[in-house]
Protein backbone atom coordinates (compact mmCIF):
# COMPACT_ATOMS: atom_id res chain seq x y z
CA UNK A 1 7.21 -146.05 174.72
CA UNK A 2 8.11 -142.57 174.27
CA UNK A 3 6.22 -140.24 172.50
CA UNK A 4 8.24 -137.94 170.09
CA UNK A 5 6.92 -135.16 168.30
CA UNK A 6 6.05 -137.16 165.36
CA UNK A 7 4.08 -139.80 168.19
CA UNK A 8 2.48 -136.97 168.85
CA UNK A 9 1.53 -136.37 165.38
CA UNK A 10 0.21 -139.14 164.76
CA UNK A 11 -2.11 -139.17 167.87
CA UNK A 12 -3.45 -135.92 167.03
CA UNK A 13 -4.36 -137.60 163.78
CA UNK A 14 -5.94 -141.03 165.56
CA UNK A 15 -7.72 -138.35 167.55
CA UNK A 16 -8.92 -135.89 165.19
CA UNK A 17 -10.37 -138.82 163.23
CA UNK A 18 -12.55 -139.92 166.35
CA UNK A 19 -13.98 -136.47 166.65
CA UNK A 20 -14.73 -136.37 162.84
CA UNK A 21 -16.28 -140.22 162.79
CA UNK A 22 -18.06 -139.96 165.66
CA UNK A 23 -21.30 -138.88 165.10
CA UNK A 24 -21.84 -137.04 168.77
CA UNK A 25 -18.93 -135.18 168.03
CA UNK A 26 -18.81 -133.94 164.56
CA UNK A 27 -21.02 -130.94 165.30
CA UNK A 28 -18.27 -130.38 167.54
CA UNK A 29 -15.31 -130.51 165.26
CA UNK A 30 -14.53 -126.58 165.45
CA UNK A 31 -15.06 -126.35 169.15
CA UNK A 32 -12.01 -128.83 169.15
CA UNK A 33 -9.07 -127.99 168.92
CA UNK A 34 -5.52 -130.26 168.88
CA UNK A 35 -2.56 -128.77 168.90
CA UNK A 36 1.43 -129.31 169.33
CA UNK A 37 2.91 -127.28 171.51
CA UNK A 38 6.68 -127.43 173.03
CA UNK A 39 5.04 -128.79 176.36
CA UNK A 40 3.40 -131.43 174.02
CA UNK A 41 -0.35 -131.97 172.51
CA UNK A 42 -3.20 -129.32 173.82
CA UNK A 43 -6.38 -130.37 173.50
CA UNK A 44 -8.98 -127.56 173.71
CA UNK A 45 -12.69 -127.87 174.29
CA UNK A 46 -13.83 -124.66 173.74
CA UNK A 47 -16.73 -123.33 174.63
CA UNK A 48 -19.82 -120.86 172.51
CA UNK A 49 -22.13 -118.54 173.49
CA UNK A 50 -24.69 -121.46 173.98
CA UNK A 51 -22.07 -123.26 176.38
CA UNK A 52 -20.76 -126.32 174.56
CA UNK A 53 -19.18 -128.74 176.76
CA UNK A 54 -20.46 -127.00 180.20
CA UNK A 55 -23.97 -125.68 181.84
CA UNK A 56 -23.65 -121.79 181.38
CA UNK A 57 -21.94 -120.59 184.35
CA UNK A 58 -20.84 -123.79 185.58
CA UNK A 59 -18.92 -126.93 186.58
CA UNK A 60 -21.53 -129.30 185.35
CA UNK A 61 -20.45 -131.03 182.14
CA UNK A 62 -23.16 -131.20 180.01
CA UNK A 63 -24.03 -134.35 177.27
CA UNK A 64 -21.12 -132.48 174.64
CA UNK A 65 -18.45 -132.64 177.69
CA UNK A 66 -19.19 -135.77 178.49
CA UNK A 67 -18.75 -137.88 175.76
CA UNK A 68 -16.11 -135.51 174.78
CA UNK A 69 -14.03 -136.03 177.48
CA UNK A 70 -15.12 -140.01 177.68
CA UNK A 71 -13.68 -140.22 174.32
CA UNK A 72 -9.97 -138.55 174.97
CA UNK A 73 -9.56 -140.25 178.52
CA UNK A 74 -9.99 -144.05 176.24
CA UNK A 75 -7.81 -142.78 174.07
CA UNK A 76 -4.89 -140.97 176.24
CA UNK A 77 -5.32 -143.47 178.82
CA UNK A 78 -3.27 -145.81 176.47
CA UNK A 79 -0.57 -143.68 176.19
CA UNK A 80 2.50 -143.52 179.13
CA UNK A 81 2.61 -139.50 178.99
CA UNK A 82 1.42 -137.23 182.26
CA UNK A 83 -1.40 -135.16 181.43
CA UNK A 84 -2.63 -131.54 182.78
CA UNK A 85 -6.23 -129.94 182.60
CA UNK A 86 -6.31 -126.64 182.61
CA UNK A 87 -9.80 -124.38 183.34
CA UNK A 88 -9.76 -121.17 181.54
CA UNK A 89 -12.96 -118.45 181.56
CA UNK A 90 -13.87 -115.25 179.55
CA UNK A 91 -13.06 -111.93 181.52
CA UNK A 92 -16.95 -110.87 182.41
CA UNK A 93 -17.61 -110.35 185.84
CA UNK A 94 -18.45 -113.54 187.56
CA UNK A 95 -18.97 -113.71 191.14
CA UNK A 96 -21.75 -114.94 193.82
CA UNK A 97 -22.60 -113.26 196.78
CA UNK A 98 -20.24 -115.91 198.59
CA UNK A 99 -17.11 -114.58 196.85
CA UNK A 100 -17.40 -117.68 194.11
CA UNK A 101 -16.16 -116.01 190.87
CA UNK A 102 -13.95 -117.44 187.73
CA UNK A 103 -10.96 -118.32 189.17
CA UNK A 104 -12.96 -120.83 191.37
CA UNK A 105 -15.26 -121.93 187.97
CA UNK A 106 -11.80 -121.92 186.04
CA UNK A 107 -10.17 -124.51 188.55
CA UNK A 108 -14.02 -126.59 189.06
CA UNK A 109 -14.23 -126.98 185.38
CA UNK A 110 -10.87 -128.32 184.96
CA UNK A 111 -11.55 -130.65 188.27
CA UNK A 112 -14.58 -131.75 186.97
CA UNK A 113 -12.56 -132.63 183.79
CA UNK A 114 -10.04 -134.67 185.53
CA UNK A 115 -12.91 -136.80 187.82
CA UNK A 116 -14.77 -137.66 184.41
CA UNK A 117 -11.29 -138.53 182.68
CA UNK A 118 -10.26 -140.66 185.29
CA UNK A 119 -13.08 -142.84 185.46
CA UNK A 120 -13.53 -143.16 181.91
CA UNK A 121 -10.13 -144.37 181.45
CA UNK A 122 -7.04 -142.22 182.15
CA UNK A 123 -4.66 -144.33 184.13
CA UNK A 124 -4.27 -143.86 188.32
CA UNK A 125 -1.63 -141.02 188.99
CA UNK A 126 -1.42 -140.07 185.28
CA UNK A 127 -3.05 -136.66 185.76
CA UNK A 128 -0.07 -134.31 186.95
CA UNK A 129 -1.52 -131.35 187.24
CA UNK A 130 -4.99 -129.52 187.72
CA UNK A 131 -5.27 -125.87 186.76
CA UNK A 132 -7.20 -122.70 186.88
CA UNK A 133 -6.43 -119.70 185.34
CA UNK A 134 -9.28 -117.59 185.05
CA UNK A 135 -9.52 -114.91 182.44
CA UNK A 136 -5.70 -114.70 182.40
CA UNK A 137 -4.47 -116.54 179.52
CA UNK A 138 -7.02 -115.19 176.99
CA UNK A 139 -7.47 -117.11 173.50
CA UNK A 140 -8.61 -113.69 171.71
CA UNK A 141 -7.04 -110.82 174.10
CA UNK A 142 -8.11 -108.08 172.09
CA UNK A 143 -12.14 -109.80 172.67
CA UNK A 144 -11.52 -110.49 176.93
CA UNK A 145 -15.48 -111.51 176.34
CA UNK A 146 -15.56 -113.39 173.50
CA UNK A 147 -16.77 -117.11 174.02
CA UNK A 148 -13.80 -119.37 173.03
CA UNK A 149 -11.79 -117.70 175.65
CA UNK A 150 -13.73 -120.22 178.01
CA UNK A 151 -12.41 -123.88 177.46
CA UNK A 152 -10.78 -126.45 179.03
CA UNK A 153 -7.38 -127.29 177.89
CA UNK A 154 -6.00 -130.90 178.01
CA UNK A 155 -1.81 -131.21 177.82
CA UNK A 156 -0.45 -134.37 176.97
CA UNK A 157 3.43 -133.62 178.15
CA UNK A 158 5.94 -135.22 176.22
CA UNK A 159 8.08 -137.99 178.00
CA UNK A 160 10.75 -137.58 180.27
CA UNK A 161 13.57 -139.45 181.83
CA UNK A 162 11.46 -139.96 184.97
CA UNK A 163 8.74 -141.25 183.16
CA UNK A 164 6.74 -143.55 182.62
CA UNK A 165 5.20 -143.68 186.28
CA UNK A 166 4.96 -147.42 186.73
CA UNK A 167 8.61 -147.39 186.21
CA UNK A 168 8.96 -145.16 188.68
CA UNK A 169 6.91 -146.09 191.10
CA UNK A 170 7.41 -149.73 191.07
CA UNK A 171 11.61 -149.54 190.84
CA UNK A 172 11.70 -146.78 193.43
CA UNK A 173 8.69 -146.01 195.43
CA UNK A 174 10.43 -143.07 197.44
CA UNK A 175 11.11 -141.63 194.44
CA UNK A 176 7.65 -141.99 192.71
CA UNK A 177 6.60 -139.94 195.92
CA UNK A 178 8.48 -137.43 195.91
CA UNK A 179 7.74 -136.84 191.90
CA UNK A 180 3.70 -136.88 192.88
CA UNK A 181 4.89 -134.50 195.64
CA UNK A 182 6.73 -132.30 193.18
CA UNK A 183 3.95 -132.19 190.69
CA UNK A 184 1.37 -131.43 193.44
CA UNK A 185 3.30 -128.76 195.01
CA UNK A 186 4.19 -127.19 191.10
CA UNK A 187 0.83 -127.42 190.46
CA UNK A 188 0.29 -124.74 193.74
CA UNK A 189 2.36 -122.03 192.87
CA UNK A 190 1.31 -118.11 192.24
CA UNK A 191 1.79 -118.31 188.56
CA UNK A 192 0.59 -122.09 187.72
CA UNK A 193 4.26 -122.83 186.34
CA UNK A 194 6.75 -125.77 186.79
């Protein structure tokens, strides 16, 4: 089943009402944010000065992230769409001695995102992409340090004719490769884009 922008509408409503009646979550309600986008729905967990979904400087989900993300992967798992993560920090300075700074912790987060989702109920292969951008897509660019430019963004892509992947892998194997091929070697390039 295809999901059309008004699919998409109402999914963003199924899943805004989790967060809302979920009592682990309501706290949460303004660190999430559901959007539609023209690559589909964005999900973003974004993060406060007290580190919301993560350990403070780290790829550790914490309680918040967990049944966050828990919660999303039940839910998009049903649906036949591709999804991206995305790991985005703030702009201050992070870096170890051993050259670990935030576009490592950008791409970590967003890994660490994708192994929760996956067990907790996001079909095999339906993660397409894995992303870290760092500090340079900001959420508030005239604030490079505020906060809630650190999240994790979830994409839910809309459909397309190659899709859904058990189609495509079961009528044409070769073909299902070279798509996971595709996506893995878009997901590689310089500037993140497809």
């Amino acid at each position: 089943i295809a999901l059309s922008r008004n699919d998409l509408r109402d999914l963003k409503a199924r899943l805004e009402k989790q967060v809302t009646s979920n009592p682990a979550l309501v706290k949460l309600k303004k660190q999430i944010e559901i959007t539609i986008t023209p690559e589909g729905l964005r999900i973003e967990l974004i993060e406060s000065r007290d580190g919301t979904f993560f350990e403070t400087g780290s790829a550790v989900l914490n309680e918040n992230g967990r049944t966050t993300l828990t919660l999303l992967a039940q839910q998009l798992g049903t649906v036949p769409n591709f999804i991206s993560i995305e790991g985005h920090t703030d702009a201050r300075a992070y870096a170890e001695a051993n050259g670990y700074g935030n576009w490592e912790l950008s791409a970590d987060r967003a890994n660490a995102a994708r192994r929760l989702m996956e067990r907790a109920g996001l079909r095999t292969g339906q993660v397409s992409q894995v992303r870290g951008f760092a500090d340079r897509q900001l959420r508030v660019p005239s604030d490079p340090l505020d906060p809630s430019n650190r999240r994790i963004s979830v994409i839910v892509h809309y459909l397309t004719q190659r899709q859904p992947l058990d189609d495509a892998t079961t009528a044409h194997p070769e073909e299902g490769s070279n798509q996971a091929a595709a996506s893995e070697s878009a997901a590689h390039t310089p500037d993140g884009q497809t």
